[in-house]
N, C-alpha and C. Protein backbone atom coordinates (compact mmCIF):
# COMPACT_ATOMS: atom_id res chain seq x y z
N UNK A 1 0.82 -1.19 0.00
CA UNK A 1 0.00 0.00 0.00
C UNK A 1 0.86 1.26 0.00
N UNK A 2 1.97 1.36 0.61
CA UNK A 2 2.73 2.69 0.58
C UNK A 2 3.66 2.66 -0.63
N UNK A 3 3.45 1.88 -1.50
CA UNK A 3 3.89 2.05 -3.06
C UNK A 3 3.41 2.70 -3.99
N UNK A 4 1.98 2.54 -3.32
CA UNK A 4 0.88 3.54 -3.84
C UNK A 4 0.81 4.81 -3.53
N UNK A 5 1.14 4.64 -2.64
CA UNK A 5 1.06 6.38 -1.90
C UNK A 5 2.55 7.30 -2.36
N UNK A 6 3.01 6.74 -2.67
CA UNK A 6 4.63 6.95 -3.07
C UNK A 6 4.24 7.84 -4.63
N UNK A 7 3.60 6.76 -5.61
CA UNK A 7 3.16 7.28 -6.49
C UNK A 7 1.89 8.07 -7.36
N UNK A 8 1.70 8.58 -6.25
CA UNK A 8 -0.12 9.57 -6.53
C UNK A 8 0.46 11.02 -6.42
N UNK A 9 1.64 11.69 -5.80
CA UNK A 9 2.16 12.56 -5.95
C UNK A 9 2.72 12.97 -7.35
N UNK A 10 3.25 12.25 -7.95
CA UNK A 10 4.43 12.29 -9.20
C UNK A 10 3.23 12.47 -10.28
N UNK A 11 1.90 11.23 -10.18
CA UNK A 11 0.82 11.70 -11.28
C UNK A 11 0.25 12.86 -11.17
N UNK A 12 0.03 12.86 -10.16
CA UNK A 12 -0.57 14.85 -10.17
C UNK A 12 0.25 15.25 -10.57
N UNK A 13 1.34 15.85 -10.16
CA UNK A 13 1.96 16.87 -11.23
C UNK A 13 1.87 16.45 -12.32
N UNK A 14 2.49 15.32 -12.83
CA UNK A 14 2.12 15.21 -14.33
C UNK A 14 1.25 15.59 -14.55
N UNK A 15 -0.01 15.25 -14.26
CA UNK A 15 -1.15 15.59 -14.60
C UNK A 15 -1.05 17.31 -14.98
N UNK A 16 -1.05 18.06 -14.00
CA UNK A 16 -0.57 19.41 -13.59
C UNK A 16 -0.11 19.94 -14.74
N UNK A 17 0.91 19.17 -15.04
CA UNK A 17 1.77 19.65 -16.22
C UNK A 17 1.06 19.49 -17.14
N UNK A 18 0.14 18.26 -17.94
CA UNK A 18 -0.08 18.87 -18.88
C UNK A 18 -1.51 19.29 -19.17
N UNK A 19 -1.94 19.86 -18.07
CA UNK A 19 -3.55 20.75 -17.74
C UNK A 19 -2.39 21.94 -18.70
N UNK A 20 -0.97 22.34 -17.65
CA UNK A 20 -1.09 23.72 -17.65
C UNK A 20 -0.32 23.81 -19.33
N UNK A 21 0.33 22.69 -20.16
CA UNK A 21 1.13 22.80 -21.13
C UNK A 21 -0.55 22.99 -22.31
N UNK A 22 -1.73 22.96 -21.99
CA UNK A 22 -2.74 22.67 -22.34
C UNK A 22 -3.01 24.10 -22.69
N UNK A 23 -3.35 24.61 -21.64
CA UNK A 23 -3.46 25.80 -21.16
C UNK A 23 -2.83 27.07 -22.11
N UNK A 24 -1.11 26.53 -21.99
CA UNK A 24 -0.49 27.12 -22.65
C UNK A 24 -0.84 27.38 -24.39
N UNK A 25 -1.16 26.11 -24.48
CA UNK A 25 -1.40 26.50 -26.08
C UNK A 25 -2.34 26.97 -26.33
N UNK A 26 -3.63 26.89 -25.78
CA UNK A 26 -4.57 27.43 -25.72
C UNK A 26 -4.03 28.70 -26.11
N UNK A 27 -3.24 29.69 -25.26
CA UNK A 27 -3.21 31.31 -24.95
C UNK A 27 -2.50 31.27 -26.51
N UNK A 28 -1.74 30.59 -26.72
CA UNK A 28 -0.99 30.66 -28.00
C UNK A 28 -1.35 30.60 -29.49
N UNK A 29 -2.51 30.31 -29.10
CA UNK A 29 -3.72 29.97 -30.48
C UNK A 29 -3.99 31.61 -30.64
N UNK A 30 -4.61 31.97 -29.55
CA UNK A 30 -5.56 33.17 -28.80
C UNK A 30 -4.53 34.11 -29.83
N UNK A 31 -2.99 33.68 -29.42
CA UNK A 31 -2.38 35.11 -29.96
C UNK A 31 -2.54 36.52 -29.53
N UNK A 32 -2.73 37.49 -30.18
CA UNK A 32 -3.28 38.74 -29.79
C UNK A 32 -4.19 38.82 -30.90
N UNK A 33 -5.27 38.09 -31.36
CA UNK A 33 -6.18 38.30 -32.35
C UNK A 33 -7.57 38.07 -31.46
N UNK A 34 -8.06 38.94 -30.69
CA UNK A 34 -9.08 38.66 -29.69
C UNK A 34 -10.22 40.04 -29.97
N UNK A 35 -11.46 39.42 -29.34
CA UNK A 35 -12.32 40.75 -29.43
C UNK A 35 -12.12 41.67 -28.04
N UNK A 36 -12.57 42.66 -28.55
CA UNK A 36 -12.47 43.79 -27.65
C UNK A 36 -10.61 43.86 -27.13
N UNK A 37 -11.01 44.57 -25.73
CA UNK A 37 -9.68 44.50 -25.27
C UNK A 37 -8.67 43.80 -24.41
N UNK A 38 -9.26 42.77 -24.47
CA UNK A 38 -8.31 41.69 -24.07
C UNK A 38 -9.60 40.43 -23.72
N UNK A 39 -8.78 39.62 -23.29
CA UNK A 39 -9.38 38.32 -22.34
C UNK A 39 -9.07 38.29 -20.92
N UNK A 40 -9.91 37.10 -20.31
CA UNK A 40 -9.91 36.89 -18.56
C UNK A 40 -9.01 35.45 -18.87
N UNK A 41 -8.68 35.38 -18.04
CA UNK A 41 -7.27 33.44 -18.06
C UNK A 41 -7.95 32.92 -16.61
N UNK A 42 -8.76 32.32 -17.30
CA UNK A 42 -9.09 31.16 -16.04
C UNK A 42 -8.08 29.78 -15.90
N UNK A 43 -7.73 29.39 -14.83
CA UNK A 43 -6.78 27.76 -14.94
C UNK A 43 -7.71 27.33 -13.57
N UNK A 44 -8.28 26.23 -14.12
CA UNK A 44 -9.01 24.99 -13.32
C UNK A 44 -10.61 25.89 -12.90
N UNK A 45 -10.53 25.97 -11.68
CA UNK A 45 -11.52 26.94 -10.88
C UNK A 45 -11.05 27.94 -10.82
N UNK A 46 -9.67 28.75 -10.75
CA UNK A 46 -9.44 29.58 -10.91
C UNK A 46 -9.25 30.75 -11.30
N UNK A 47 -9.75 31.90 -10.82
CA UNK A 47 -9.20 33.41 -12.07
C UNK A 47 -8.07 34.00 -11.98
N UNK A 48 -7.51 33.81 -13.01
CA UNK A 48 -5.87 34.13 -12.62
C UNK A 48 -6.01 36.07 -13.21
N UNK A 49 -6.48 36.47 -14.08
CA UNK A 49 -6.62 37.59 -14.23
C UNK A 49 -7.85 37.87 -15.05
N UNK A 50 -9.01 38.83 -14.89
CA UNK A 50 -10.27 39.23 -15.81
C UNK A 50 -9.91 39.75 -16.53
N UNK A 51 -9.40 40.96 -17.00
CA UNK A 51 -8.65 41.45 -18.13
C UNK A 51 -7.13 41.16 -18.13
N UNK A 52 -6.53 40.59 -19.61
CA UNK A 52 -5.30 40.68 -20.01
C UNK A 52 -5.65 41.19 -21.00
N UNK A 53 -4.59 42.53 -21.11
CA UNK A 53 -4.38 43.21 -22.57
C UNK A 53 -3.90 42.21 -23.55
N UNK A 54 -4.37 42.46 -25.04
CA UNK A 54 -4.06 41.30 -26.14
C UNK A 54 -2.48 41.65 -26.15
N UNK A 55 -1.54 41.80 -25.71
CA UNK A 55 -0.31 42.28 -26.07
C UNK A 55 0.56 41.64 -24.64
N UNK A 56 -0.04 41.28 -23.73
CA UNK A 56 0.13 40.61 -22.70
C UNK A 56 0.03 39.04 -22.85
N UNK A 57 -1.41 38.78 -23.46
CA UNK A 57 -1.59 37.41 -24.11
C UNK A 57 -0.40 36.04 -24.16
N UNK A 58 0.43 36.60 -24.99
CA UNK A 58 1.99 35.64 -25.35
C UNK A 58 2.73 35.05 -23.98
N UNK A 59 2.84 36.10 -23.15
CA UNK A 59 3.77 36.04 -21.60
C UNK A 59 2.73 35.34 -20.82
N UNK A 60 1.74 35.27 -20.96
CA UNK A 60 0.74 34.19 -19.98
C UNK A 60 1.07 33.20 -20.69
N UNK A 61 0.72 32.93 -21.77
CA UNK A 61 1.41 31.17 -22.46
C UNK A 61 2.58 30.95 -21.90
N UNK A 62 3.65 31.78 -22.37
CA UNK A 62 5.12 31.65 -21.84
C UNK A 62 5.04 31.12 -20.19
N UNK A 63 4.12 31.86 -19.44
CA UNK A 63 3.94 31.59 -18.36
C UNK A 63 3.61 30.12 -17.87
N UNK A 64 2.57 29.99 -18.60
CA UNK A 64 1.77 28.65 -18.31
C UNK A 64 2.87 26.99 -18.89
N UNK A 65 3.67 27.52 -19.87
CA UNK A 65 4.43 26.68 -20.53
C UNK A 65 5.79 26.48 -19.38
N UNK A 66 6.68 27.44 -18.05
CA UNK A 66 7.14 27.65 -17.13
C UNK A 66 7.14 26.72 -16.15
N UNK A 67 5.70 27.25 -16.34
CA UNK A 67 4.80 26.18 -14.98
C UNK A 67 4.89 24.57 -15.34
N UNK A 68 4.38 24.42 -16.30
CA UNK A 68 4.23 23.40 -16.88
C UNK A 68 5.86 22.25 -16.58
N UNK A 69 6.80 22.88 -17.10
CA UNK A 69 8.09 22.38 -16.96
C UNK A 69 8.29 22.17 -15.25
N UNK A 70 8.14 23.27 -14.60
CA UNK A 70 8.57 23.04 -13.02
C UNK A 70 7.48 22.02 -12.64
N UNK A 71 6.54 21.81 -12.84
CA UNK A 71 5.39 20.29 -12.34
C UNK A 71 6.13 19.69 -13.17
N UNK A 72 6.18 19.30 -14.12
CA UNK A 72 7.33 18.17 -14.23
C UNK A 72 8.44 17.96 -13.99
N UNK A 73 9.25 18.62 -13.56
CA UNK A 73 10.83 18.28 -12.84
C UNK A 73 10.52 18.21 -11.56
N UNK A 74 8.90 18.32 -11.35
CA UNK A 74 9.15 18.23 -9.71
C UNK A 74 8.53 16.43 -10.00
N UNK A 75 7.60 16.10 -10.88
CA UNK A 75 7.19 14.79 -10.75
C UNK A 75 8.56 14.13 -10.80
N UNK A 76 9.66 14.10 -11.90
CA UNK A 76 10.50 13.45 -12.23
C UNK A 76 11.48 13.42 -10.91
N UNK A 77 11.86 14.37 -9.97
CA UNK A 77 12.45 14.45 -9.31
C UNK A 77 11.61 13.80 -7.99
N UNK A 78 10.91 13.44 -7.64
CA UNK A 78 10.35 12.56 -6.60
C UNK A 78 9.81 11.25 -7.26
N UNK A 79 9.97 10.71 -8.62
CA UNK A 79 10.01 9.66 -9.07
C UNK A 79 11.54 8.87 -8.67
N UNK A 80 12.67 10.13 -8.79
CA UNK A 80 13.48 9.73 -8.94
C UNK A 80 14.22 9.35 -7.49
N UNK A 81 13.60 10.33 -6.57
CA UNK A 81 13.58 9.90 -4.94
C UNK A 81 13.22 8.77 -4.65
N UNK A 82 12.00 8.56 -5.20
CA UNK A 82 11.83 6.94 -4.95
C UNK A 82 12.66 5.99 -5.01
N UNK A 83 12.86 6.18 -6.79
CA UNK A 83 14.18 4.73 -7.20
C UNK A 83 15.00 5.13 -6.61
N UNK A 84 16.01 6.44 -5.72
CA UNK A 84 16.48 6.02 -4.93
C UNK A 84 16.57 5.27 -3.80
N UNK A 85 15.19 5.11 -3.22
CA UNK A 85 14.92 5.16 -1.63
C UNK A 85 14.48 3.52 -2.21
N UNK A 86 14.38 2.90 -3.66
CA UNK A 86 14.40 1.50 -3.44
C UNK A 86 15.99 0.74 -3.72
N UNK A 87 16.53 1.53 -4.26
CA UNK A 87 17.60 0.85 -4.62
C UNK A 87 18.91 0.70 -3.49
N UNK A 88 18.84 1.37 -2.79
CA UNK A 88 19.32 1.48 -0.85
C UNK A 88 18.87 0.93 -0.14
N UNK A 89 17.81 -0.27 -0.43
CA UNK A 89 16.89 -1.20 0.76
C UNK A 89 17.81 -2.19 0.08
């Protein structure tokens, strides 16, 4: 049972990662070709901002693509805690 529990951390972030690498492209589609003057960036339940100027747009992808990488070096890096912590028993 604590093999399991070992590995439900590492899938969330993955997971995490690619909600937010998702995310990212999303904003990257968006571009700065939007109506009016900007868009709102929701992630999950979240409001991360109601207005972004279309010229702002790009650096929230960039952003979300950031994020994306650090949830995964953090999954990979407590995957990799593990195979340490089995290969020392």
């Amino acid at each position: 049972m604590k093999s399991i529990k070992d590995w439900v951390l590492p899938v969330l972030f993955v997971g995490l990662s690619i909600l937010t690498v998702l995310k990212g492209l999303e904003l990257r589609l968006y571009g700065t070709d939007v109506d009016g003057q900007g868009i709102g960036v929701y992630f999950l339940f979240f409001e991360i901002n109601d207005r972004v100027p279309e010229n702002d747009i790009p650096s929230y992808a960039y952003g979300f693509f950031i994020s994306s990488l650090l949830a995964l070096f953090i999954a990979v890096g407590l995957v990799f805690n593990r195979y340490l912590k089995l290969k020392n028993k």
